[in-house]
C-alpha atoms as a PDB file:
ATOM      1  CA  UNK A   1       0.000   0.000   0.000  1.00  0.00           C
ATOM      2  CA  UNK A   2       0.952   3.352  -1.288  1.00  0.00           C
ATOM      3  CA  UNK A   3       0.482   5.588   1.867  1.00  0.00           C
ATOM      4  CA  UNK A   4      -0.334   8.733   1.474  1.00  0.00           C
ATOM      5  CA  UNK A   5       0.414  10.006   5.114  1.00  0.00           C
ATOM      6  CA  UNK A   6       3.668   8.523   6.925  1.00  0.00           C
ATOM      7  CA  UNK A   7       2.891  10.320  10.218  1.00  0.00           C
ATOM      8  CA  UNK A   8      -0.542  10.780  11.518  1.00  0.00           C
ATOM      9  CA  UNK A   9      -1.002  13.217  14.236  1.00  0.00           C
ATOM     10  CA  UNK A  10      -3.870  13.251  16.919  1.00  0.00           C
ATOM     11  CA  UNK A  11      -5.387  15.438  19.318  1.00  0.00           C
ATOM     12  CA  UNK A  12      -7.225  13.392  22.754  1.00  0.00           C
ATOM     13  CA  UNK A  13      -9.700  15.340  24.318  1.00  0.00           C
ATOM     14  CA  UNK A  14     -12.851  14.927  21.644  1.00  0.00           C
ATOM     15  CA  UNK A  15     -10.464  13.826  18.917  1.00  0.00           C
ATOM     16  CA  UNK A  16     -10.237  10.044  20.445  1.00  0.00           C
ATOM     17  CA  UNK A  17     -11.383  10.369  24.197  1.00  0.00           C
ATOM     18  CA  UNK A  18     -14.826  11.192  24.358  1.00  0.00           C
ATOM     19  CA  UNK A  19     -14.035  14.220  27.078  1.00  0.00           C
ATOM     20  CA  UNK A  20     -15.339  17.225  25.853  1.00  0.00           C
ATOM     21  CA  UNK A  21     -18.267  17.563  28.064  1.00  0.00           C
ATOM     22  CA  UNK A  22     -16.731  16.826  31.213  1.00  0.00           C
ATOM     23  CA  UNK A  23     -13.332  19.645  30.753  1.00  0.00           C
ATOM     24  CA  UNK A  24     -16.672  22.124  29.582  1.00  0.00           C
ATOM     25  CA  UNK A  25     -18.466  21.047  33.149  1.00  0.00           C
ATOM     26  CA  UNK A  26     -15.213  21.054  35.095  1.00  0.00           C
ATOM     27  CA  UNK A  27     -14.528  24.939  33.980  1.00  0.00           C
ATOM     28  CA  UNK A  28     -18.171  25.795  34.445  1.00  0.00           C
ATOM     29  CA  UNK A  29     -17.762  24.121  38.171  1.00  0.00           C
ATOM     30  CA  UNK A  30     -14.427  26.120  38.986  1.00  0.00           C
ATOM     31  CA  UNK A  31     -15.342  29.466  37.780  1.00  0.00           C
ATOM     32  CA  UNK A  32     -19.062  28.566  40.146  1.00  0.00           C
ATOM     33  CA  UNK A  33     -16.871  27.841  43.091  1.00  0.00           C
ATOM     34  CA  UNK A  34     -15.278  31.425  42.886  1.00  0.00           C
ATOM     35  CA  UNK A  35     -18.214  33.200  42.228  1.00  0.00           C
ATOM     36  CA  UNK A  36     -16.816  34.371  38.812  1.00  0.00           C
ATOM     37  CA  UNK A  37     -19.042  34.796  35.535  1.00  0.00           C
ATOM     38  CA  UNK A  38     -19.594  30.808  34.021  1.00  0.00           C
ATOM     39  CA  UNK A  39     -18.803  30.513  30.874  1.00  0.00           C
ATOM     40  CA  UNK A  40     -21.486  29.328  28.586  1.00  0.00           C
ATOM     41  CA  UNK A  41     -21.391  25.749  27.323  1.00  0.00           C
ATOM     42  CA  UNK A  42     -19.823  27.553  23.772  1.00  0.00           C
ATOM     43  CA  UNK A  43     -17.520  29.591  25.426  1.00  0.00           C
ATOM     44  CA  UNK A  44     -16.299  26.735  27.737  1.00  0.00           C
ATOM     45  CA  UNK A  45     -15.918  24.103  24.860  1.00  0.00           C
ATOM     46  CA  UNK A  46     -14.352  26.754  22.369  1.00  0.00           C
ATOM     47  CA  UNK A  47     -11.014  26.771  24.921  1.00  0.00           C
ATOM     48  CA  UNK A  48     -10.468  23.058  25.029  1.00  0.00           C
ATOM     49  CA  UNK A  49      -7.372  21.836  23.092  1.00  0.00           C
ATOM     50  CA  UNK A  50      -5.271  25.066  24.777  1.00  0.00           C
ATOM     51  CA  UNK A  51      -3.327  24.910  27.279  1.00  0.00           C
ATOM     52  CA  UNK A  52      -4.436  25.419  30.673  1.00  0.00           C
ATOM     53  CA  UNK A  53      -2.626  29.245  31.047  1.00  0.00           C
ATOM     54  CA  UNK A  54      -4.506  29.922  27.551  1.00  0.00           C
ATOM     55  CA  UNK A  55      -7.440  28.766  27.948  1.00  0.00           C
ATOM     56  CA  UNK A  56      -8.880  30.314  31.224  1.00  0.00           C
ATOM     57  CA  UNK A  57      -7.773  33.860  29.594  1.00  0.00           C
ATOM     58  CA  UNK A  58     -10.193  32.712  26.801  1.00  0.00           C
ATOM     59  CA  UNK A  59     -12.985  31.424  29.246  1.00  0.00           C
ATOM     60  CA  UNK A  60     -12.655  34.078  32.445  1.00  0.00           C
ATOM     61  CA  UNK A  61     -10.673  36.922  30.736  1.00  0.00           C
ATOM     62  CA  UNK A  62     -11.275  39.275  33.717  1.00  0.00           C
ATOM     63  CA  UNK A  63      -9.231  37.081  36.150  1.00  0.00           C
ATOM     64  CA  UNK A  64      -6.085  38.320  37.026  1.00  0.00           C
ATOM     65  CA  UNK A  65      -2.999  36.222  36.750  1.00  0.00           C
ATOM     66  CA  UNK A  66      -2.104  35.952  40.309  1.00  0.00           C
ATOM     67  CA  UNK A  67      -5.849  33.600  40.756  1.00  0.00           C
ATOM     68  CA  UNK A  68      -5.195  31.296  37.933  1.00  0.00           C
ATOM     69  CA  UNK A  69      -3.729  28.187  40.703  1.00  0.00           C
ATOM     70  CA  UNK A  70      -6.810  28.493  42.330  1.00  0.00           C
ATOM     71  CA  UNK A  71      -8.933  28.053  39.419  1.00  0.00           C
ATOM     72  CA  UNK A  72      -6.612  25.505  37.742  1.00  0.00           C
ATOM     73  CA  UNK A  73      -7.024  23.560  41.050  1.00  0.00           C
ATOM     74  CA  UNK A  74     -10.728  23.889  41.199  1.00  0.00           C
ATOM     75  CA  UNK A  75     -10.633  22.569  37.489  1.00  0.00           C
ATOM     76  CA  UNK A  76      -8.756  19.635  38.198  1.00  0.00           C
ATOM     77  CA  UNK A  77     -10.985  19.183  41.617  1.00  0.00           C
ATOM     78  CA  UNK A  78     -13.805  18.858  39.426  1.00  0.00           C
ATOM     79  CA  UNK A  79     -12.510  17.152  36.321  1.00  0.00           C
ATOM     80  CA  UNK A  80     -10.762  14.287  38.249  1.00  0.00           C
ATOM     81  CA  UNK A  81     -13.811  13.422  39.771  1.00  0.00           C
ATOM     82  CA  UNK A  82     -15.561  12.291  37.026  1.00  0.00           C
ATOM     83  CA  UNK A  83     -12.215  11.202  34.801  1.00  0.00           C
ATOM     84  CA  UNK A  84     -12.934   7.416  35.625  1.00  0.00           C
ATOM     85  CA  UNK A  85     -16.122   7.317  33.202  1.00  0.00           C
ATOM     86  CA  UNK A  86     -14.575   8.868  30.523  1.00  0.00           C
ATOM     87  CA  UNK A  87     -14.428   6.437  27.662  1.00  0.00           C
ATOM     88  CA  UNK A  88     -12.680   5.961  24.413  1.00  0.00           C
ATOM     89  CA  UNK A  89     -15.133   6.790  21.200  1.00  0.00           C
ATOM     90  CA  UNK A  90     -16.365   3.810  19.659  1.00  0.00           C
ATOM     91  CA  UNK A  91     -13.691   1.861  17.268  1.00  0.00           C
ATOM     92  CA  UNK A  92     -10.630   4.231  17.893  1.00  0.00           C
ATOM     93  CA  UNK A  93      -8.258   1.584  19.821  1.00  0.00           C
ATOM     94  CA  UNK A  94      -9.409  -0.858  16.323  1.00  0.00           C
ATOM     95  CA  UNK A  95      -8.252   2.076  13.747  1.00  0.00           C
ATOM     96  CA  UNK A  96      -4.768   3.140  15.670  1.00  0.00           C
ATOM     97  CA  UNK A  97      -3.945  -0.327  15.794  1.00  0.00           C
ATOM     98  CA  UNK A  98      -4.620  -1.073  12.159  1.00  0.00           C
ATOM     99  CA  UNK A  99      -2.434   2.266  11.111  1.00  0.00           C
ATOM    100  CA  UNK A 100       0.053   0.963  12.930  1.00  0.00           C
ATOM    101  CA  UNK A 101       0.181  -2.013  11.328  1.00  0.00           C
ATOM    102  CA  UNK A 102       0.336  -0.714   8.347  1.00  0.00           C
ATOM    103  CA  UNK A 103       3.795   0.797   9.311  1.00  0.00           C
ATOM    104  CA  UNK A 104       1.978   4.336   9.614  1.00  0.00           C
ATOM    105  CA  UNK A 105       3.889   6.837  12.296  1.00  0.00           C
ATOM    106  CA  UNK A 106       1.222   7.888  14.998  1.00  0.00           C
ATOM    107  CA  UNK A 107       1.552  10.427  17.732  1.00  0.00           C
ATOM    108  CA  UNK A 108      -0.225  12.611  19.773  1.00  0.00           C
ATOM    109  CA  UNK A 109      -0.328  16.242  20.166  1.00  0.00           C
ATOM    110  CA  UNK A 110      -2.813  17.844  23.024  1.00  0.00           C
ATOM    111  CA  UNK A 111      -3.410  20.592  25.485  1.00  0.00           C
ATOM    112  CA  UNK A 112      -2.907  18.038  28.065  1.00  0.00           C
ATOM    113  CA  UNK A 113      -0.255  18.355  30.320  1.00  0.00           C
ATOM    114  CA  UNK A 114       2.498  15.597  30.292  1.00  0.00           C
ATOM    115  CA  UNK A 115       1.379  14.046  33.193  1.00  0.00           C
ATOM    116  CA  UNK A 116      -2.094  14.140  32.182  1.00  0.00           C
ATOM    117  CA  UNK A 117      -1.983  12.551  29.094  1.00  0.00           C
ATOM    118  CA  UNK A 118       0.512   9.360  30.611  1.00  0.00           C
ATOM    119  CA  UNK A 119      -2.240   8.789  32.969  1.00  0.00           C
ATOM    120  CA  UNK A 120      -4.732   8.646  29.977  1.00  0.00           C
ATOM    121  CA  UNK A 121      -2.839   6.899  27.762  1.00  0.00           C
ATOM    122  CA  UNK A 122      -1.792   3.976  30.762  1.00  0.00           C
ATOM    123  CA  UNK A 123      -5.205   3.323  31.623  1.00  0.00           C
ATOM    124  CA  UNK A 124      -6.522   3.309  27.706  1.00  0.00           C
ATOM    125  CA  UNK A 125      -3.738   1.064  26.978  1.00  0.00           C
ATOM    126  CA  UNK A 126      -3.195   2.782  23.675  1.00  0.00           C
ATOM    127  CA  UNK A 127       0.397   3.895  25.209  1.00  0.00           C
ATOM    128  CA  UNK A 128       2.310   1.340  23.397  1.00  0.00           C
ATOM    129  CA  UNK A 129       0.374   2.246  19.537  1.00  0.00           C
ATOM    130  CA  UNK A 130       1.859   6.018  19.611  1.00  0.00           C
ATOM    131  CA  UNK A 131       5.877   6.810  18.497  1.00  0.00           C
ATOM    132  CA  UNK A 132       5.684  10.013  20.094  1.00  0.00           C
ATOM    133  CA  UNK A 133       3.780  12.588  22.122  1.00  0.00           C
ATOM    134  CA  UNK A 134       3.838  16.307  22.685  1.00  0.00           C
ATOM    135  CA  UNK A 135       2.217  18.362  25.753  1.00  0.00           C
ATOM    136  CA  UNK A 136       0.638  21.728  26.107  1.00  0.00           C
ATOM    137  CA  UNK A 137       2.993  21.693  28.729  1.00  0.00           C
ATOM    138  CA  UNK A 138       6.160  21.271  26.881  1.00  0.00           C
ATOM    139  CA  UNK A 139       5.617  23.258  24.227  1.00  0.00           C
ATOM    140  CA  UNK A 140       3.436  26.439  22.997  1.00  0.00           C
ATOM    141  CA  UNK A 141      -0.021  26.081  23.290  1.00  0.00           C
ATOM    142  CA  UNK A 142      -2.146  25.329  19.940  1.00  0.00           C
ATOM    143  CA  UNK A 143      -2.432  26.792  16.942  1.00  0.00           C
ATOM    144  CA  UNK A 144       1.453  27.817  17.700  1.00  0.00           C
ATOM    145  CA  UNK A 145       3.055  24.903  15.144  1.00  0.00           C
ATOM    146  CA  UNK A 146       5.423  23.975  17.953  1.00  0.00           C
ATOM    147  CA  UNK A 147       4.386  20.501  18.480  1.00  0.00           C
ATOM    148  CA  UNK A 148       4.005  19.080  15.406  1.00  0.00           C
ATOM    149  CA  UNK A 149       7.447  21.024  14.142  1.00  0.00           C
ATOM    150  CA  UNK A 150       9.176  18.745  17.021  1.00  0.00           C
ATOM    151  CA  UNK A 151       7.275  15.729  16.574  1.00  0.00           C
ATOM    152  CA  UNK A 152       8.421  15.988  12.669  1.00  0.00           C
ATOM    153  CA  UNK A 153      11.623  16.358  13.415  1.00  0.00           C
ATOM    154  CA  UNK A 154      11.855  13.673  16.030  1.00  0.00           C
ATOM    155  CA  UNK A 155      10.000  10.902  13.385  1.00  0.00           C
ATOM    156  CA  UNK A 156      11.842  12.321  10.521  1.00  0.00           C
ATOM    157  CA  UNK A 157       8.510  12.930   8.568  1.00  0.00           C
ATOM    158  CA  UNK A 158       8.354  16.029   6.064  1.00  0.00           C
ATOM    159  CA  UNK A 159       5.131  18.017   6.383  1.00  0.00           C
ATOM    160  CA  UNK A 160       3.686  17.161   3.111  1.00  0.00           C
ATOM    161  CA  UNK A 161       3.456  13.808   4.421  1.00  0.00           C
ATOM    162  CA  UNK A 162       1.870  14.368   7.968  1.00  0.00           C
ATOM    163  CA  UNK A 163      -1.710  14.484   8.698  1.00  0.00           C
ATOM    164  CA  UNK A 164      -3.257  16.253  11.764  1.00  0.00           C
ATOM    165  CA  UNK A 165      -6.555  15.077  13.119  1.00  0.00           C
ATOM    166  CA  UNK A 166      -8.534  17.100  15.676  1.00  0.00           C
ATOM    167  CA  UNK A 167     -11.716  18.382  16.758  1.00  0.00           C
ATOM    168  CA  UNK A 168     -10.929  22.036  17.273  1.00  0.00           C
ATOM    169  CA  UNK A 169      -9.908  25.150  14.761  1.00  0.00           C
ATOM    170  CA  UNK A 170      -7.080  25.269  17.214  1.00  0.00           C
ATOM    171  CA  UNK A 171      -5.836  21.785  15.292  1.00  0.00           C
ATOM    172  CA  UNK A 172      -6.332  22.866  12.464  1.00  0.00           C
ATOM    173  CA  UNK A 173      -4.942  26.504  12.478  1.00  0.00           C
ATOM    174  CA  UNK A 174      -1.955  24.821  14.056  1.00  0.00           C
ATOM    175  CA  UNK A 175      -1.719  21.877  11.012  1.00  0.00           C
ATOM    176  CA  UNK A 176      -2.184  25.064   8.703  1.00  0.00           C
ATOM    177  CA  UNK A 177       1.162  27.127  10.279  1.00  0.00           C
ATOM    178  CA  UNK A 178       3.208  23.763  10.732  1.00  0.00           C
ATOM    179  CA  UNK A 179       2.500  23.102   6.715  1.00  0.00           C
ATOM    180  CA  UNK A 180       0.830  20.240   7.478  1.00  0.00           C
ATOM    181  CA  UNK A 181      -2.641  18.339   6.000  1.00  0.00           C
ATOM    182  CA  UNK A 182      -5.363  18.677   8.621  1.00  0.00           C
ATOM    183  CA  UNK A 183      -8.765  16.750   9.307  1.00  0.00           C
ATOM    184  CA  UNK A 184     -11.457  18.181  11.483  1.00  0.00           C
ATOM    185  CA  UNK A 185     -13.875  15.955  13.819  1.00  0.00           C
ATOM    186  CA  UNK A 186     -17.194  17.090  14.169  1.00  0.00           C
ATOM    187  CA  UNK A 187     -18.262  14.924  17.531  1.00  0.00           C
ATOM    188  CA  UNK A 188     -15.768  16.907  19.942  1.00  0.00           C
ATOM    189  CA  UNK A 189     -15.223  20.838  20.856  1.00  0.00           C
ATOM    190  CA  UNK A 190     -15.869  22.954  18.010  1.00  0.00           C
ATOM    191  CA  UNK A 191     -19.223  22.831  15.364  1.00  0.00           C
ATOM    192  CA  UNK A 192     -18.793  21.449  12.095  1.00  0.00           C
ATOM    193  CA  UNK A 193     -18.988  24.546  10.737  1.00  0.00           C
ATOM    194  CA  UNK A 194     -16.191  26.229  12.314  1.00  0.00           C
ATOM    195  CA  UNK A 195     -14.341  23.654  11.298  1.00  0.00           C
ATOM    196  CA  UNK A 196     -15.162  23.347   7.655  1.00  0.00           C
ATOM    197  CA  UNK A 197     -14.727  27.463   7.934  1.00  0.00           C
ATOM    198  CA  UNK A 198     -10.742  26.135   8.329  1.00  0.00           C
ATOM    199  CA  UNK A 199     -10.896  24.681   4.913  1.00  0.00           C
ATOM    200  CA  UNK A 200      -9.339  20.741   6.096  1.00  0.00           C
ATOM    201  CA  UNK A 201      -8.661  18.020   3.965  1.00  0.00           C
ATOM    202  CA  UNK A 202     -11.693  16.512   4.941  1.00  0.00           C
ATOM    203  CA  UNK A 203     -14.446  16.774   7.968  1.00  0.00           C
ATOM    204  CA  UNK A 204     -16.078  13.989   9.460  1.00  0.00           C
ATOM    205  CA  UNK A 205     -18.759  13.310  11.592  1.00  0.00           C
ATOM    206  CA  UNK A 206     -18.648  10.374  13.573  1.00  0.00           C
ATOM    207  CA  UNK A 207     -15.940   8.311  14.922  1.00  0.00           C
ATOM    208  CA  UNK A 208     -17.008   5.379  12.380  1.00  0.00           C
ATOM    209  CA  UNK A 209     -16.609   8.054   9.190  1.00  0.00           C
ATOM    210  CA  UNK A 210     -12.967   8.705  10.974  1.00  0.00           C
ATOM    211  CA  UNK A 211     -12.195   5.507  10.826  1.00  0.00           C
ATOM    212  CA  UNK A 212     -13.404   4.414   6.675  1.00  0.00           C
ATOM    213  CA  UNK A 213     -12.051   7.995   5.862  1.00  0.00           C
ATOM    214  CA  UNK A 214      -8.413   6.843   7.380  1.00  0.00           C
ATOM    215  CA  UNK A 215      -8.840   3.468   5.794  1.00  0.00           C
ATOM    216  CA  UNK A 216      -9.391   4.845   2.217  1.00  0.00           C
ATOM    217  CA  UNK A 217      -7.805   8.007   1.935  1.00  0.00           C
ATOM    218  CA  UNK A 218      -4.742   7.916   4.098  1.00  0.00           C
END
C-alpha cells in the first residue's frame, strides 16, 4: 500500500477520548466555586485543546494572573472526579492499531499536560500504539506549530506527508502554520462549521466516518 500520510497526528480530548463535556463542566464548576461569571457551554468548549494558562484567559478573561492556581485547582478538583467514566469513542483503539500495522507513524499532540496525558494513555492502553507525544505543557499552546514542528523532526517525517486530526480550529490553524494536511472531527469541541470554515482536507462526523475515511484516503 501506497500511503499517502507517513505520520498521523492526533489530538485526545474529543479527537479520540470522548471528554469534551466533562473539561466544559469542570470549567463551568471552577469558575461557580469562585463566584466568577460561568462561561457558557460555547464559550467553555471553544477553549479546550489550549493549554491550561490559555485557555482560562479565553474562558474568564477578567481574572487576574495571580488567581489562575486556584482556578486551575478547582478545574482539576472537578474534572478528576468524574475522569474514571470517561471512555474511548467507539472503534478508535481498532483504527490506531490497524495504522500501525500498516507501518503508519502515529503520535499525539494535546493541550494536556504531560502528566495528564501518561495517565490517559496507561489506563486506555493505547500507550504502546503512539511513536511520540507532545504536551501543552512542553511546548506552545495550539495553533502555535510547535508541536508538530518537534514531533516531525523527532519521526523524521516532512510536512507534506503528515496528517493532523482534531476536533478544534485550534488543530487545524496549528496543522495550517506547521505546513501540514489537517482533518477536522465534528463529535468533539468545536461545530462542524467552524471547522469546515478552516478549509481541512476533509471533515467527518462520527468516529465510524474517521475511521473508513483513514482506511481509504490515508
Amino acid at each position: 500500500m501506497n500511503a499517502r500520510f507517513d505520520l498521523i497526528v492526533f489530538d485526545w480530548d474529543g479527537t479520540l477520548m470522548d471528554s469534551t463535556a466533562a473539561i466544559a463542566r469542570a470549567i463551568q464548576s471552577a469558575c461557580r466555586d469562585l463566584g466568577l461569571p460561568v462561561p457558557n457551554d460555547i464559550r467553555a468548549r471553544h477553549v479546550i485543546g489550549l493549554g491550561l494558562t490559555e485557555a482560562l484567559q479565553y474562558a474568564v478573561p477578567d481574572l487576574p494572573m495571580y488567581d489562575y492556581p486556584k482556578i486551575a485547582a478547582r478545574y482539576r478538583h472537578h474534572y478528576f472526579a468524574g475522569v474514571e467514566k470517561l471512555a474511548l469513542f467507539p472503534g478508535v483503539a481498532a483504527f490506531l492499531a490497524d495504522l500501525r500495522r500498516e507501518g503508519r507513524l502515529l503520535a499525539v499532540a494535546t493541550g494536556k499536560s504531560r502528566a495528564g496525558l501518561d495517565r490517559v494513555l496507561e489506563q486506555s492502553g493505547l500507550g504502546p500504539l503512539f511513536h511520540a507525544t507532545r504536551c501543552a505543557d512542553e511546548c506552545f499552546s495550539k495553533p502555535h506549530p510547535a508541536m508538530l514542528e518537534e514531533l516531525m523532526a523527532e519521526l523524521g517525517v516532512a510536512p507534506e506527508k503528515t496528517l493532523m486530526i482534531g476536533d478544534t480550529t485550534h488543530d487545524l490553524q496549528m496543522a495550517k502554520n506547521a505546513g501540514t494536511a489537517g482533518m477536522g472531527v465534528g463529535f468533539g469541541a468545536h461545530p462542524l462549521a467552524a471547522l469546515r470554515a478552516e478549509a481541512p482536507l476533509a471533515c467527518v462526523e462520527t468516529p465510524e466516518e474517521l475511521a473508513a475515511w483513514l482506511k481509504a484516503n490515508a
